[in-house]
N, C-alpha and C. Protein backbone atom coordinates (compact mmCIF):
# COMPACT_ATOMS: atom_id res chain seq x y z
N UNK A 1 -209.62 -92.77 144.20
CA UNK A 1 -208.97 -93.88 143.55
C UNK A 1 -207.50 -93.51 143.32
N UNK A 2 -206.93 -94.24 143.91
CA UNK A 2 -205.26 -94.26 143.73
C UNK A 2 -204.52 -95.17 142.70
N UNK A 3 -203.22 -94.82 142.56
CA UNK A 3 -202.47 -95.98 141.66
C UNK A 3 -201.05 -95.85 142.82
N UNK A 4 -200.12 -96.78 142.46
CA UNK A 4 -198.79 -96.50 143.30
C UNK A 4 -197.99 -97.90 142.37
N UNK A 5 -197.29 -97.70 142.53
CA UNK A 5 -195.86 -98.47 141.58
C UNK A 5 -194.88 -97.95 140.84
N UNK A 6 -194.13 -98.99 140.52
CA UNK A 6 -192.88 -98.85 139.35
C UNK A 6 -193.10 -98.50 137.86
N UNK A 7 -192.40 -97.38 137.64
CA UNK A 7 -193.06 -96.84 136.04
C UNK A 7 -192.20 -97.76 135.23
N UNK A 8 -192.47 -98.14 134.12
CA UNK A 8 -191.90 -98.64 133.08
C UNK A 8 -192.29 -98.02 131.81
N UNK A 9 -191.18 -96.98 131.39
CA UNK A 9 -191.10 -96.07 130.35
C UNK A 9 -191.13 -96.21 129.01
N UNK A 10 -191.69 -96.09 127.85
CA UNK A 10 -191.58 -96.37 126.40
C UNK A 10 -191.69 -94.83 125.74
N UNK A 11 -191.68 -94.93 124.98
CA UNK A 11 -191.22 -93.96 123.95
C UNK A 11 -192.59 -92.73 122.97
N UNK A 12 -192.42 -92.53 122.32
CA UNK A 12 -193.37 -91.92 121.34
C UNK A 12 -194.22 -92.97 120.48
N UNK A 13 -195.93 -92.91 120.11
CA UNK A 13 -196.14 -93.56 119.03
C UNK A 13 -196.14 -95.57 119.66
N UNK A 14 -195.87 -95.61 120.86
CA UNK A 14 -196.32 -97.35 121.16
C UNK A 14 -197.56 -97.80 120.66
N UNK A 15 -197.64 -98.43 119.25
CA UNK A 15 -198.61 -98.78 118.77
C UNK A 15 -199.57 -100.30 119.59
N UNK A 16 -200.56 -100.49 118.99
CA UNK A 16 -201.63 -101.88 119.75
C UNK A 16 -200.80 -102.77 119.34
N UNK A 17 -199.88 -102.98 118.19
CA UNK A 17 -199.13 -104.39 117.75
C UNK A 17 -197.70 -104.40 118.52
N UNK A 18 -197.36 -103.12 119.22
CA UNK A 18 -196.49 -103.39 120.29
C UNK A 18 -196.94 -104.12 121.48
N UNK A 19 -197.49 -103.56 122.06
CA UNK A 19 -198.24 -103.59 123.21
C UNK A 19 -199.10 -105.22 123.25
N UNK A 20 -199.60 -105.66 122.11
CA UNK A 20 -199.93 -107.14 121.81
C UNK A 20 -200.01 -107.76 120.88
N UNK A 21 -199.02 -108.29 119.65
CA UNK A 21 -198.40 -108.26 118.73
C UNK A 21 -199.54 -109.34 117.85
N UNK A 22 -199.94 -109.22 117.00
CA UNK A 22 -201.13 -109.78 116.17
C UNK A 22 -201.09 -111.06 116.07
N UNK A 23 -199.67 -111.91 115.93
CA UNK A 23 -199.93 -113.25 116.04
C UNK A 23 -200.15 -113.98 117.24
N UNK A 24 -200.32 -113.46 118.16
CA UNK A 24 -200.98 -114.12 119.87
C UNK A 24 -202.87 -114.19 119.86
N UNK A 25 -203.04 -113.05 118.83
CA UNK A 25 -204.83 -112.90 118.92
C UNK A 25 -205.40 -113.93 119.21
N UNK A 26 -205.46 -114.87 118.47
CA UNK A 26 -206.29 -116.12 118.49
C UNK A 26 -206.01 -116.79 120.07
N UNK A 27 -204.95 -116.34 121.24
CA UNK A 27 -205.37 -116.68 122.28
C UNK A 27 -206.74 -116.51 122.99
N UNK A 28 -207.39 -116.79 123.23
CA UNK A 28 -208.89 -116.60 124.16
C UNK A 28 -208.33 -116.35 125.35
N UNK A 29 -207.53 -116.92 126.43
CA UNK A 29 -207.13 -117.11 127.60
C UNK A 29 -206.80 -115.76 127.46
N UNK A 30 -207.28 -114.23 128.51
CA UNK A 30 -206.38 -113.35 128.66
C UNK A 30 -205.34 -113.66 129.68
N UNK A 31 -205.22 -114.11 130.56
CA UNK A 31 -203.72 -114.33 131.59
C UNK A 31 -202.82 -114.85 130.74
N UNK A 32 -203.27 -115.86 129.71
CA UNK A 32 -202.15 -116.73 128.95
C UNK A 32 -201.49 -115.78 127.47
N UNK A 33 -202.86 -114.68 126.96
CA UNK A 33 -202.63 -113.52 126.10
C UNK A 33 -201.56 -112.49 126.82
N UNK A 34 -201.81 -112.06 128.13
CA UNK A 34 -200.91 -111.12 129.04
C UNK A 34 -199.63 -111.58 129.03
N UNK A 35 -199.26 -112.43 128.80
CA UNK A 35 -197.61 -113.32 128.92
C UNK A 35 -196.97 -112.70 127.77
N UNK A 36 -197.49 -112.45 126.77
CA UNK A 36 -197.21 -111.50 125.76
C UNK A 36 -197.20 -110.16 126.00
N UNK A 37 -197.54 -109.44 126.66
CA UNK A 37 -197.50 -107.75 126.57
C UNK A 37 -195.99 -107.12 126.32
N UNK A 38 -196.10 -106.41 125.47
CA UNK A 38 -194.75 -105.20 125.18
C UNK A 38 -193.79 -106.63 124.70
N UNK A 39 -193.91 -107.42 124.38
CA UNK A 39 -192.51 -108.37 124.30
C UNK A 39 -191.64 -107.92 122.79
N UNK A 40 -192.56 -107.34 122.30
CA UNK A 40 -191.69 -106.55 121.20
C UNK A 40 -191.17 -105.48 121.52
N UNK A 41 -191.30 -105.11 121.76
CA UNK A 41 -190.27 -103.93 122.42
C UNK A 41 -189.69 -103.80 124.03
N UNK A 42 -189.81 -104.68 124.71
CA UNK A 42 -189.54 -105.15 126.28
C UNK A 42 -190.01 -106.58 126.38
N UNK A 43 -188.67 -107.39 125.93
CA UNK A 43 -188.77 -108.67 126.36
C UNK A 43 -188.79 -109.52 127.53
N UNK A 44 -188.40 -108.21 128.76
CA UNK A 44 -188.30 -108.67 130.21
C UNK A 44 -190.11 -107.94 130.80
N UNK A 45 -190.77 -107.58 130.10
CA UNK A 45 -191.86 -106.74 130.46
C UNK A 45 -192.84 -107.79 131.57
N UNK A 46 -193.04 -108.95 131.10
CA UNK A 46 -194.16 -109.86 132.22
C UNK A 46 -193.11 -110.34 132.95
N UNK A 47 -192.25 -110.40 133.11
CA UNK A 47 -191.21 -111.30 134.02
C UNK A 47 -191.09 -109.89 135.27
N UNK A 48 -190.98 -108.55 134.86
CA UNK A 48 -190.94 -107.59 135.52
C UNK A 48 -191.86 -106.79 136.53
N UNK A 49 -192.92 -107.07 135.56
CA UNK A 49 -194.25 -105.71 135.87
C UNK A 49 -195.10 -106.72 137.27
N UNK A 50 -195.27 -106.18 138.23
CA UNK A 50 -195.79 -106.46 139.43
C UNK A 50 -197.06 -105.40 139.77
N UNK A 51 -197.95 -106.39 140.40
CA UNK A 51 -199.34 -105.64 139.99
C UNK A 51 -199.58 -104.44 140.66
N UNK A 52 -200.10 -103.38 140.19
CA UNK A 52 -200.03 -101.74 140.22
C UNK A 52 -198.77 -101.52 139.81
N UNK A 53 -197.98 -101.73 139.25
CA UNK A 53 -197.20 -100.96 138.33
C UNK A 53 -198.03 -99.88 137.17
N UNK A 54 -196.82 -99.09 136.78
CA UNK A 54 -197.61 -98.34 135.83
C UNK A 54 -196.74 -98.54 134.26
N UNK A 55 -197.79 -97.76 133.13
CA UNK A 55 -196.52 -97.89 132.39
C UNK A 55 -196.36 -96.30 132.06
N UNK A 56 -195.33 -96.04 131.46
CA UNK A 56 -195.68 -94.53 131.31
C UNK A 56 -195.17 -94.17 129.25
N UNK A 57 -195.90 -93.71 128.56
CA UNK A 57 -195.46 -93.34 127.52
C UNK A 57 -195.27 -92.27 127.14
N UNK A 58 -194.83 -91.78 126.00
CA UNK A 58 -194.82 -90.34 125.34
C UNK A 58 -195.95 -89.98 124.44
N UNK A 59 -195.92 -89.62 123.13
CA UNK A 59 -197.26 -88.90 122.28
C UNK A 59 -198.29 -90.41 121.62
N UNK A 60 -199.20 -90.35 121.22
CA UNK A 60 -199.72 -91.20 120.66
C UNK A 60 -199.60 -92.45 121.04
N UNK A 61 -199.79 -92.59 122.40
CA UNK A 61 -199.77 -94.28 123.18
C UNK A 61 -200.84 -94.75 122.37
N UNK A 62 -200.63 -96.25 122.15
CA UNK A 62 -201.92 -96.84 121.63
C UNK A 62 -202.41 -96.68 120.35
N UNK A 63 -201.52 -95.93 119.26
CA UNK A 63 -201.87 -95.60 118.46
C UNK A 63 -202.28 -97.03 117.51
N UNK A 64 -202.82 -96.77 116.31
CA UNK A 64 -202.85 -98.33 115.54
C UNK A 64 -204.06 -98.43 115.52
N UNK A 65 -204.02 -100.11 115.55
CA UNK A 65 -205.78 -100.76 115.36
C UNK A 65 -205.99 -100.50 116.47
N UNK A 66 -207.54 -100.57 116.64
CA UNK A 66 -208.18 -100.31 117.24
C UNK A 66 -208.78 -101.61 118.67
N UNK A 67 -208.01 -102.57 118.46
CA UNK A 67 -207.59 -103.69 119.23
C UNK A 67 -208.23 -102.90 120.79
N UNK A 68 -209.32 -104.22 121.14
CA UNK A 68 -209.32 -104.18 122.91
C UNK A 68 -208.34 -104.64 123.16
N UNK A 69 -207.71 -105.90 122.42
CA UNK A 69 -206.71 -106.54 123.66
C UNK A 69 -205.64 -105.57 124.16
N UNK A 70 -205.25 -104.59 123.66
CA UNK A 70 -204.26 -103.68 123.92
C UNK A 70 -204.15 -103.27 125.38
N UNK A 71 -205.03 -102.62 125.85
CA UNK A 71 -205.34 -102.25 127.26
C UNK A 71 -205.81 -103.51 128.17
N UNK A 72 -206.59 -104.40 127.38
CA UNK A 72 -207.18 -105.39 128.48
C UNK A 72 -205.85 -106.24 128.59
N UNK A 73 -204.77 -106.37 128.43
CA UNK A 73 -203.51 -107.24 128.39
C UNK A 73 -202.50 -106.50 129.32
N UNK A 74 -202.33 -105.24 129.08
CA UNK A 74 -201.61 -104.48 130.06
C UNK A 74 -202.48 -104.11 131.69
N UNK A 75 -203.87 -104.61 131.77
CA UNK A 75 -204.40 -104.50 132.67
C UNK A 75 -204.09 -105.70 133.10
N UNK A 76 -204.69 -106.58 132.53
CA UNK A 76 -204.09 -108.50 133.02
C UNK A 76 -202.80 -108.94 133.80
N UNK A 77 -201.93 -107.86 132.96
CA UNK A 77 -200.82 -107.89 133.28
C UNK A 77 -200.00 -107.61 134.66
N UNK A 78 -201.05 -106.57 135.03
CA UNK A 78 -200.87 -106.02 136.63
C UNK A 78 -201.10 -104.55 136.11
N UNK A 79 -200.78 -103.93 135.31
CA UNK A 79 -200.62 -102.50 135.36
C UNK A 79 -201.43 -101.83 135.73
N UNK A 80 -201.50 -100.91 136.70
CA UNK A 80 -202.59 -99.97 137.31
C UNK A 80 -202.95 -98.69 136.83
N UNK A 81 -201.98 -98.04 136.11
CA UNK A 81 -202.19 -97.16 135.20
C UNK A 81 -201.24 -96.95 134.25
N UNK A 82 -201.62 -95.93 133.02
CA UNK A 82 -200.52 -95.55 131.90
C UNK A 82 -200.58 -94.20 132.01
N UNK A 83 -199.72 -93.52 131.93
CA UNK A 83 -199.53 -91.93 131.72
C UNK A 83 -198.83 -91.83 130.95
N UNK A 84 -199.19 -90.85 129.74
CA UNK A 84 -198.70 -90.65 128.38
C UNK A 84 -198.76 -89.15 127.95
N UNK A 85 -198.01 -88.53 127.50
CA UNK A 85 -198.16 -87.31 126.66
C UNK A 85 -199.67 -86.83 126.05
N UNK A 86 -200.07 -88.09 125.71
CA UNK A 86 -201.57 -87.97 124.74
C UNK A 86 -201.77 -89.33 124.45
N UNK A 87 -202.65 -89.92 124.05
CA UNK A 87 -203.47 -91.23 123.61
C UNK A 87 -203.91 -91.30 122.19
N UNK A 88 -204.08 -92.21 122.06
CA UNK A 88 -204.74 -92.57 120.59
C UNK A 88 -206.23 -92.50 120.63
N UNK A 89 -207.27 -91.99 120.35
CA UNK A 89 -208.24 -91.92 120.88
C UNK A 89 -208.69 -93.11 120.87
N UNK A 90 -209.00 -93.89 120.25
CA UNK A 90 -209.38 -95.12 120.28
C UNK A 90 -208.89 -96.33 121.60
N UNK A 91 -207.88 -95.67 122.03
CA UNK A 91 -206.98 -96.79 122.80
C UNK A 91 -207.78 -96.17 123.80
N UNK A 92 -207.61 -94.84 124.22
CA UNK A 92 -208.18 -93.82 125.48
C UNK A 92 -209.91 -94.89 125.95
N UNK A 93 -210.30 -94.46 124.81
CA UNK A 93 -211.76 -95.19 124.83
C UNK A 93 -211.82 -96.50 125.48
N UNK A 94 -210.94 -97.87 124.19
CA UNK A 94 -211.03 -99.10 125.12
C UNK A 94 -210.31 -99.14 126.57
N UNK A 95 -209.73 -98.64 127.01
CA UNK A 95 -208.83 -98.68 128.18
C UNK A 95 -210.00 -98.45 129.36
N UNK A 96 -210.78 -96.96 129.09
CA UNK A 96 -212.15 -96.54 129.96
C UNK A 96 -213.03 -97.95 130.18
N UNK A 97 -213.26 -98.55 128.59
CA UNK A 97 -214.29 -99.25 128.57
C UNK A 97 -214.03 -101.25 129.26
N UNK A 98 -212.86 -100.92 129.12
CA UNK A 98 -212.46 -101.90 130.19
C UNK A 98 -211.84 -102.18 131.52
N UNK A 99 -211.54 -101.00 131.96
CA UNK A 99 -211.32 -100.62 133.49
C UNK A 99 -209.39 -100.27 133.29
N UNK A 100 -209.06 -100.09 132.59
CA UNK A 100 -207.78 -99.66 132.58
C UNK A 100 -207.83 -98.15 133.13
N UNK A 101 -207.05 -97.46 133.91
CA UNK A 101 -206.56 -96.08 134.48
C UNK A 101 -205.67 -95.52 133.48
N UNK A 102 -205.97 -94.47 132.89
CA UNK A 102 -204.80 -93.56 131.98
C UNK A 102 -205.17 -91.95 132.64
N UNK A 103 -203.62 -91.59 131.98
CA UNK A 103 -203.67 -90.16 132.35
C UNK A 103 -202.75 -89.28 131.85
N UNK A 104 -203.50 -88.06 130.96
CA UNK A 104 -202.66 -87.68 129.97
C UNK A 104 -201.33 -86.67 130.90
N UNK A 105 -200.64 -86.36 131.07
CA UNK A 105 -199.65 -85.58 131.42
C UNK A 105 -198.00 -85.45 131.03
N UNK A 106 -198.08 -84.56 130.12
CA UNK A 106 -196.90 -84.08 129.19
C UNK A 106 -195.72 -83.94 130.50
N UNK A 107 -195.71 -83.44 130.95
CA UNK A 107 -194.69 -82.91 132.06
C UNK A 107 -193.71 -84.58 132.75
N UNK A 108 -194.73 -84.95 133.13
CA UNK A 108 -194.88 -85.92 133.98
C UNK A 108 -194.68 -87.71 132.89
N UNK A 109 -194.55 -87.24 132.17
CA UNK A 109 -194.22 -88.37 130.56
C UNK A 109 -192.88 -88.21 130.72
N UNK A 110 -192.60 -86.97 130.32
CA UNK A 110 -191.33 -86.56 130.11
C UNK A 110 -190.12 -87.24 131.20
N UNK A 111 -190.61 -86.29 132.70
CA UNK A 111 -189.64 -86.49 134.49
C UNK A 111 -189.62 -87.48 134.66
N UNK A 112 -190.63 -88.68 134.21
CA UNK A 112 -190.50 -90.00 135.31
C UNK A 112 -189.96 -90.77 134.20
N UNK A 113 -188.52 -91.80 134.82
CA UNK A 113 -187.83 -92.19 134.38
C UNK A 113 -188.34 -93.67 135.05
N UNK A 114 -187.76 -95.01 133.52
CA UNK A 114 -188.18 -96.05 133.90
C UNK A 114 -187.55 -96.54 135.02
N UNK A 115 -188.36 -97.35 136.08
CA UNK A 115 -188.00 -97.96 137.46
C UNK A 115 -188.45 -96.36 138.72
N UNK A 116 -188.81 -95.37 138.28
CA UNK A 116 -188.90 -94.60 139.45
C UNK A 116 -190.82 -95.24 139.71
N UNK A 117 -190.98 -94.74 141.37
CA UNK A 117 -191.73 -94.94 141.80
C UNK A 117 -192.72 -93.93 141.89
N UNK A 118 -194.21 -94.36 141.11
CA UNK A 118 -195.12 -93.19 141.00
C UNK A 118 -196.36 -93.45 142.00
N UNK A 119 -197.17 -92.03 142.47
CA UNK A 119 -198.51 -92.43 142.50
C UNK A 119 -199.30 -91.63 141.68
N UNK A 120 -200.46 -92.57 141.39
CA UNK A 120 -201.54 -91.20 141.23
C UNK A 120 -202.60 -91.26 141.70
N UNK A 121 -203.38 -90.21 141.77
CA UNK A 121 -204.61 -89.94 142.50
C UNK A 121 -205.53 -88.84 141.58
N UNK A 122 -206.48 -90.27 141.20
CA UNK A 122 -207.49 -89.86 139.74
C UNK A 122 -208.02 -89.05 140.55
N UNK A 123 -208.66 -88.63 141.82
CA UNK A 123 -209.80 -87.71 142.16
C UNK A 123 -209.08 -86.29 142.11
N UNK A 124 -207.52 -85.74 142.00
CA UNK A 124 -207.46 -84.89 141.96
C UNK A 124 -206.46 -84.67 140.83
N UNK A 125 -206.05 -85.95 140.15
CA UNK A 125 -205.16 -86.02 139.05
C UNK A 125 -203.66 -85.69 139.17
N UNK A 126 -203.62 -85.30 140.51
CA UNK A 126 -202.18 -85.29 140.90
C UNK A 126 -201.39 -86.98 140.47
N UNK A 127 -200.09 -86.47 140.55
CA UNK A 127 -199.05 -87.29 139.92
C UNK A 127 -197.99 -86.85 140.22
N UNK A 128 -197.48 -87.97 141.40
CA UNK A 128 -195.87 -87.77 142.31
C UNK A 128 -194.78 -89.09 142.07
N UNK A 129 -193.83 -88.41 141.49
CA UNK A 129 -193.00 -89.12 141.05
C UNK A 129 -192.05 -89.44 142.24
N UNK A 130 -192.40 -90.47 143.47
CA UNK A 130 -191.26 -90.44 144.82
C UNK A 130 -190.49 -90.49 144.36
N UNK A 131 -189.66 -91.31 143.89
CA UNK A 131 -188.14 -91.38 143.67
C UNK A 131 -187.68 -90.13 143.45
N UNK A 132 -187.98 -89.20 142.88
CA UNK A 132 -187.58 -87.71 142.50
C UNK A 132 -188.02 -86.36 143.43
N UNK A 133 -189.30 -87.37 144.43
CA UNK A 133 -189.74 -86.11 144.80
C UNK A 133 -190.16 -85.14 143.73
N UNK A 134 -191.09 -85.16 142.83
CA UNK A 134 -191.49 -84.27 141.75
C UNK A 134 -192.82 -84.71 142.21
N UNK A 135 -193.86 -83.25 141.96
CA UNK A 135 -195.20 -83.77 141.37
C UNK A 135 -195.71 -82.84 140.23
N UNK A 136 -196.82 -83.78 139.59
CA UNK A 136 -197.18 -82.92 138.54
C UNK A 136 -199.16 -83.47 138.80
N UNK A 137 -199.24 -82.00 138.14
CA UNK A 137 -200.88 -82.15 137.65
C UNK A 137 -201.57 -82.81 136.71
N UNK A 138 -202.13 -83.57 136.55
CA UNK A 138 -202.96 -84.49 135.50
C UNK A 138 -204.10 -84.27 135.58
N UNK A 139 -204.68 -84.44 133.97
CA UNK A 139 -206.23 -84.13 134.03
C UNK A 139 -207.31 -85.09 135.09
N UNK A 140 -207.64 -84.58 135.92
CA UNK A 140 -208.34 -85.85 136.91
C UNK A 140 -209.69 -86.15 135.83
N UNK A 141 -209.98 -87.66 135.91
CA UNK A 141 -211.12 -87.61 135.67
C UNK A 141 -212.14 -87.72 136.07
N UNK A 142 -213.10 -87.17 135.16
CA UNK A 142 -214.56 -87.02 135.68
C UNK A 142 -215.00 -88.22 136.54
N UNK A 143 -215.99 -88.10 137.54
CA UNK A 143 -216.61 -88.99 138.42
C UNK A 143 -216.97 -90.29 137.78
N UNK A 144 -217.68 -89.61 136.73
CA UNK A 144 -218.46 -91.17 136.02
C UNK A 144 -217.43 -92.01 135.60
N UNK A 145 -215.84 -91.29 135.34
CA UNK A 145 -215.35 -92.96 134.53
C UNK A 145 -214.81 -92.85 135.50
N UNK A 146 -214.47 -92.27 136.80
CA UNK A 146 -213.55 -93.14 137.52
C UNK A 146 -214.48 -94.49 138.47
N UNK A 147 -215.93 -93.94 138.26
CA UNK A 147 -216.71 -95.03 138.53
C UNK A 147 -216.50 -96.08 137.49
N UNK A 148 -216.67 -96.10 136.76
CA UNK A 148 -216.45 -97.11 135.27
C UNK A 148 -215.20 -97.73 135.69
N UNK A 149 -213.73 -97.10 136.13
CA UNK A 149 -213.07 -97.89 136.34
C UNK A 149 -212.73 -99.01 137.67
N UNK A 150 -213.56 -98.00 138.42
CA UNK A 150 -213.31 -98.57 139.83
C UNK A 150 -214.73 -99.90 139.71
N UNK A 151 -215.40 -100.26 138.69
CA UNK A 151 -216.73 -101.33 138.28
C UNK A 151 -215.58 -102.08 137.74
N UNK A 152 -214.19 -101.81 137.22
CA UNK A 152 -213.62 -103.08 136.15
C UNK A 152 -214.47 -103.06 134.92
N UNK A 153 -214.72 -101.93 134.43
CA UNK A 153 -215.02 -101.48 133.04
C UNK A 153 -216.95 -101.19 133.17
N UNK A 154 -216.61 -100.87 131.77
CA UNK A 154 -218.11 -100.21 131.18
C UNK A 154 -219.03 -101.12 131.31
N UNK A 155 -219.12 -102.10 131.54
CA UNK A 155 -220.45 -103.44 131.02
C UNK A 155 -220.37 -103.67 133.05
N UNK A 156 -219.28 -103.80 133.70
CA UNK A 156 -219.85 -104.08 134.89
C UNK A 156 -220.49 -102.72 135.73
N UNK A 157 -220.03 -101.69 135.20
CA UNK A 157 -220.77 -100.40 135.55
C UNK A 157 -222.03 -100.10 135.37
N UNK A 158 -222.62 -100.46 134.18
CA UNK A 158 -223.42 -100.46 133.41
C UNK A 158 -224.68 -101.36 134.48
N UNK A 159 -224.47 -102.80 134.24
CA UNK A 159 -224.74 -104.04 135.37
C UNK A 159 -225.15 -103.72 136.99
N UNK A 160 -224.21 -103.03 137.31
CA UNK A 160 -224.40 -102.63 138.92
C UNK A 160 -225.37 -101.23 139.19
N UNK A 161 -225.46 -100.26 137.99
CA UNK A 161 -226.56 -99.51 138.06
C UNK A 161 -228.12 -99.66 137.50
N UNK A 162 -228.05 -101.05 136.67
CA UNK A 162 -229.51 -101.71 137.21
C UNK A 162 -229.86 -102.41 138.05
């Protein structure tokens, strides 16, 4: 399982009310909820992000409530993966459980600058930053969730192995 796109960079600490700001909740529609992603802190973010893009953060992505829409909105959105310093555990979790791609790598948070062009490749967790020609190592993950993600989350994974 691969990713490939344009990184779009944020900072330390991107909480769930960044990422999908509490007064949109009561949307049901996720495509019409996704029109919102990051607009608090990247107001050009849906006008920009083209599908497999990634986003990339620093420490504590996702931190906050414990909000699905967080990940299921930046997935809606197009994004193919997030690479972050570290996760919020909670965010780590819904992201798995809804088919979102993350991947922790400090190094690789840091080098890739917003607009450079990344791939990654969950089966060996590598992470190449083209534009720079850099690569870095990421924790690959285990078989089972990259099955989980490659099902479009936990409930269709779940579904296809009965």
């Amino acid at each position: 399982m691969k990713a490939n796109g344009t990184a779009y960079k944020y900072g330390d600490n991107v909480d769930t009310d960044v990422i999908i700001p509490a007064r949109y909740l009561a949307i049901q529609d996720v495509k019409e909820l996704s029109t919102h992603a990051m607009e608090d802190i990247d107001t050009e973010f849906v006008k920009k992000i083209k599908p497999g893009d990634l986003v990339v953060g620093g420490k504590n992505f996702g931190c906050g409530s414990s909000r699905e829409h967080a990940p299921i909105v930046l997935k809606a959105s197009g994004v193919s993966c997030v690479i972050a310093k570290t996760f919020a555990r909670i965010f780590y979790r819904n992201a798995i459980n809804i088919g979102l791609a993350i991947i922790e790598c400090p190094e690789a948070a840091d080098a890739i600058e917003d607009g450079d062009t990344v791939e990654v490749d969950f089966d060996s967790g590598m992470i190449k930053d083209v534009t720079k020609d850099q690569t870095f190592k990421g924790q690959p993950f285990p078989e089972f969730m990259q099955k989980i993600i490659e099902s479009e989350g936990l409930i269709n994974y779940i579904n296809k192995k009965q």
